[in-house]
C-alpha atoms as a PDB file:
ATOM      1  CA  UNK A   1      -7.753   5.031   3.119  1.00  0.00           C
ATOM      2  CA  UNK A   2      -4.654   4.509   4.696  1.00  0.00           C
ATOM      3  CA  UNK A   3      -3.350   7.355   7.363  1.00  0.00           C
ATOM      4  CA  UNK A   4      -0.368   9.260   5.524  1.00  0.00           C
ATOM      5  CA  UNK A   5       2.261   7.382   8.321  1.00  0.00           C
ATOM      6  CA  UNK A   6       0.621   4.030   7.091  1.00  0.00           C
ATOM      7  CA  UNK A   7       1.394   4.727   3.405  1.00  0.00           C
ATOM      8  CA  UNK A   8       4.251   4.231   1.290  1.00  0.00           C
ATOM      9  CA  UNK A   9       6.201   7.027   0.044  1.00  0.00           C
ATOM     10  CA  UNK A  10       7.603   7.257  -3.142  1.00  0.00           C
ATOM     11  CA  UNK A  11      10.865   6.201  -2.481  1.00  0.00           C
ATOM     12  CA  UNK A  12      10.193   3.724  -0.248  1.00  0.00           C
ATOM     13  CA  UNK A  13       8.195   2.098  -2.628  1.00  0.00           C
ATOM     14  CA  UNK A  14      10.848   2.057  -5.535  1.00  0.00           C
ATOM     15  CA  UNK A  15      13.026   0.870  -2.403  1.00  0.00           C
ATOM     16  CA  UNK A  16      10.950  -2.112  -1.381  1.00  0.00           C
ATOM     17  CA  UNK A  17       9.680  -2.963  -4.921  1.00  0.00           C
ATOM     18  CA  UNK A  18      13.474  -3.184  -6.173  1.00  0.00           C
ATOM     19  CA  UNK A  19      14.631  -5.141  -3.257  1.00  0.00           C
ATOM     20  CA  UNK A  20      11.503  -6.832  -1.203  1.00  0.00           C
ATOM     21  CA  UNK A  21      10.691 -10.614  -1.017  1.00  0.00           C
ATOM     22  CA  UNK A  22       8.558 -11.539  -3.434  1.00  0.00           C
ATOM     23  CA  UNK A  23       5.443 -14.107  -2.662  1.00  0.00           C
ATOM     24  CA  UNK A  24       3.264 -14.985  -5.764  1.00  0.00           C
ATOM     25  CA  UNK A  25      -0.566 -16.424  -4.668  1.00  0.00           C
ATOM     26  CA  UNK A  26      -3.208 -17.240  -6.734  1.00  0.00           C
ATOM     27  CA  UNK A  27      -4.718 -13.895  -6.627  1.00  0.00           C
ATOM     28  CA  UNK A  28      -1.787 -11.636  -5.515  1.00  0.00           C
ATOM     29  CA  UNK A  29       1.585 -10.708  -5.708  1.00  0.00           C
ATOM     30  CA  UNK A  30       3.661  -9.762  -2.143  1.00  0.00           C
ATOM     31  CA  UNK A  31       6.590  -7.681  -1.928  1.00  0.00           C
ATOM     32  CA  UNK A  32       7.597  -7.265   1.692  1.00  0.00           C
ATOM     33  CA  UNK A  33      10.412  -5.196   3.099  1.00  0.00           C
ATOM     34  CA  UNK A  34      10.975  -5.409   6.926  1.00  0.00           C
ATOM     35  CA  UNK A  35      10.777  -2.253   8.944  1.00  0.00           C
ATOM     36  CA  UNK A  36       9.923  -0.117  12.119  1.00  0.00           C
ATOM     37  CA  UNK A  37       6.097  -0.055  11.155  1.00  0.00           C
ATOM     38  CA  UNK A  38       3.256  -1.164   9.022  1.00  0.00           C
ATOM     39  CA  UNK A  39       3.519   0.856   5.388  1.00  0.00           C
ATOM     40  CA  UNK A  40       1.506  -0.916   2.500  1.00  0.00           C
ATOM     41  CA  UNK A  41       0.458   0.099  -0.922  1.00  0.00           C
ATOM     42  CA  UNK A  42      -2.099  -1.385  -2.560  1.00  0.00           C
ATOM     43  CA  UNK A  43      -1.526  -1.721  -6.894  1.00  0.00           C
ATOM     44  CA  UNK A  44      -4.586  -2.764  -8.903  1.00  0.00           C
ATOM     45  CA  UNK A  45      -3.307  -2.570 -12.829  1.00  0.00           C
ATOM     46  CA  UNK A  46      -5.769  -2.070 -15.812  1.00  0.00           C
ATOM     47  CA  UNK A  47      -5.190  -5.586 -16.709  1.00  0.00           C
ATOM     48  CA  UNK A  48      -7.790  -6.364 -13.589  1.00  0.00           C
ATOM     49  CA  UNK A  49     -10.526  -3.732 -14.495  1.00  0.00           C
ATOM     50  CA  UNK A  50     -10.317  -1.827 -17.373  1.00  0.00           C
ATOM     51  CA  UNK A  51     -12.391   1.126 -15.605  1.00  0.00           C
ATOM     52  CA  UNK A  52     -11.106   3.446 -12.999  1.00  0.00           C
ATOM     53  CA  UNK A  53     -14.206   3.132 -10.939  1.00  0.00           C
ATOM     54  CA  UNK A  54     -13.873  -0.980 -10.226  1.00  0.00           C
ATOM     55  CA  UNK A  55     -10.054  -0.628  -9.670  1.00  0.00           C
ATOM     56  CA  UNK A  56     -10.594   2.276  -7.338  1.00  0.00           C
ATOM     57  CA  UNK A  57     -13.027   0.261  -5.364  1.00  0.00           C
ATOM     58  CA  UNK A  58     -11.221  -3.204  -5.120  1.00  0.00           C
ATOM     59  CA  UNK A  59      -8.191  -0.967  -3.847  1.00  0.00           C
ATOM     60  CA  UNK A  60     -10.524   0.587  -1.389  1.00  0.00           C
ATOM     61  CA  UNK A  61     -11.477  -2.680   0.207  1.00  0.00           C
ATOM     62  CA  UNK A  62      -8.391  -4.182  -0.076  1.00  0.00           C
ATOM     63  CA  UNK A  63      -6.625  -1.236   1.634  1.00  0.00           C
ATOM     64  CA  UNK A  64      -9.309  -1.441   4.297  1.00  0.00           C
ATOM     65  CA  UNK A  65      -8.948  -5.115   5.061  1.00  0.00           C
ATOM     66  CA  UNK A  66      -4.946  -4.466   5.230  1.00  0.00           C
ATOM     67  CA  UNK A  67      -5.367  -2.086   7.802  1.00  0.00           C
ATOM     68  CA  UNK A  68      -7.538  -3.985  10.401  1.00  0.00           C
ATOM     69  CA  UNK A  69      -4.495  -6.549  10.001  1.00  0.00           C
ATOM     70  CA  UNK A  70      -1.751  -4.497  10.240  1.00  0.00           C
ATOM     71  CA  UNK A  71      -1.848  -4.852  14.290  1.00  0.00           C
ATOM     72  CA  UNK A  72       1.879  -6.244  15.280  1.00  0.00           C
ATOM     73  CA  UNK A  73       3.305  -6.100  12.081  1.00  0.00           C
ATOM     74  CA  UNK A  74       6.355  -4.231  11.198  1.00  0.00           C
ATOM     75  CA  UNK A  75       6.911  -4.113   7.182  1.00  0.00           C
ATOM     76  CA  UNK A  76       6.214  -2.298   4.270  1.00  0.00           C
ATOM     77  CA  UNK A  77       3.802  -4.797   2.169  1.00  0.00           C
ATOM     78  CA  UNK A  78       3.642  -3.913  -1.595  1.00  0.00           C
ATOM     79  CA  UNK A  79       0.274  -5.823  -2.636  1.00  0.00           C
ATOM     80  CA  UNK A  80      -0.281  -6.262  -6.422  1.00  0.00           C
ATOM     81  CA  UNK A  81      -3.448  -7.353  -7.492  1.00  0.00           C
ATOM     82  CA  UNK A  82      -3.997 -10.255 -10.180  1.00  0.00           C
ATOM     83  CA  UNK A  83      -6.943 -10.351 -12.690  1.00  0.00           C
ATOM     84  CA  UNK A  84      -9.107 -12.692 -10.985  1.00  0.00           C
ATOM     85  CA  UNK A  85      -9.887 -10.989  -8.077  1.00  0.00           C
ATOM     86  CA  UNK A  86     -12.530  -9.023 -10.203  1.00  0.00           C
ATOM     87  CA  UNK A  87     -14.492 -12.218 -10.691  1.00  0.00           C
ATOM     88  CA  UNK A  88     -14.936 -12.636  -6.659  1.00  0.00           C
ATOM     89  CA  UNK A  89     -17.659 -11.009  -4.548  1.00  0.00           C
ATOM     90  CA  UNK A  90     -16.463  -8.634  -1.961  1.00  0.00           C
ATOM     91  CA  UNK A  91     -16.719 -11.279   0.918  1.00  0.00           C
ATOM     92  CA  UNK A  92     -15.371 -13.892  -1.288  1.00  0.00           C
ATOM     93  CA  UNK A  93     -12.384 -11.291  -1.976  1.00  0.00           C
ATOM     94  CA  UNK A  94     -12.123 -10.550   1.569  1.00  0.00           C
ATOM     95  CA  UNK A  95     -11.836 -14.109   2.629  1.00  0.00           C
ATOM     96  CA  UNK A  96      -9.538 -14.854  -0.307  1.00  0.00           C
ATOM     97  CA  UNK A  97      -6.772 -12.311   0.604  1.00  0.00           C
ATOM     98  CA  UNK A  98      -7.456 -12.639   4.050  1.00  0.00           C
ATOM     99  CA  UNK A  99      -6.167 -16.014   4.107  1.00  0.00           C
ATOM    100  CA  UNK A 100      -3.482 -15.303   1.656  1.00  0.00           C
ATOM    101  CA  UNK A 101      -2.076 -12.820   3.986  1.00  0.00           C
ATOM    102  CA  UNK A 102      -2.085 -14.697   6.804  1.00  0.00           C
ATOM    103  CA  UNK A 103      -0.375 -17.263   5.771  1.00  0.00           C
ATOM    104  CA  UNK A 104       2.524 -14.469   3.980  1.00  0.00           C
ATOM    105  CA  UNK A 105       3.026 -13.631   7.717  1.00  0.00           C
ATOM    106  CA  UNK A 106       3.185 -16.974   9.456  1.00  0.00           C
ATOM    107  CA  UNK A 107       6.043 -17.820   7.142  1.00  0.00           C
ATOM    108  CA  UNK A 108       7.926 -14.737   7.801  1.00  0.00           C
END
């Protein structure tokens, strides 16, 4: 979990997710806002999982594996999960999005 200066608020989510640069991958969706400090929210929709318990744990790791890269960058990242991340294995997953990230923040 995310430490309560790491996570988005409320309005700073309706903020970044009205007027953030979108980046569509094969797995997720982007939004990124600059700012002072790293902020990220991670959204996994019942369209991936339709129980609570899977999308509760993909948004677990994938909050996890956000925060070990958060170190020198300064946005709020809105991450929104597509439906075939299910059908990966966590290190696949990990990989997967690790990459896609990465390469989100080389173009910025």
């Amino acid at each position: 979990m995310l430490s309560r200066h790491e996570r988005l608020t409320t309005a700073a989510f309706t903020e970044c997710f009205r007027s953030g640069k979108r980046t569509h991958t094969t797995f997720a969706t982007y939004i990124v806002c600059p700012g002072t400090s790293f902020s990220c929210a991670v959204v996994v929709g019942k369209k991936v999982a339709k129980r609570a318990i899977v999308r509760n744990r993909i948004r677990r790791q994938l909050t996890a594996l956000y925060r070990t890269l958060a170190m020198g960058v300064s946005a709020a990242v809105i991450v929104i999960v597509k439906p075939g991340v299910k059908n990966l294995s966590r290190k696949e997953r990990a990989r997967v999005m690790l990459l896609e990230f990465g390469e989100l923040m080389k173009k910025r």
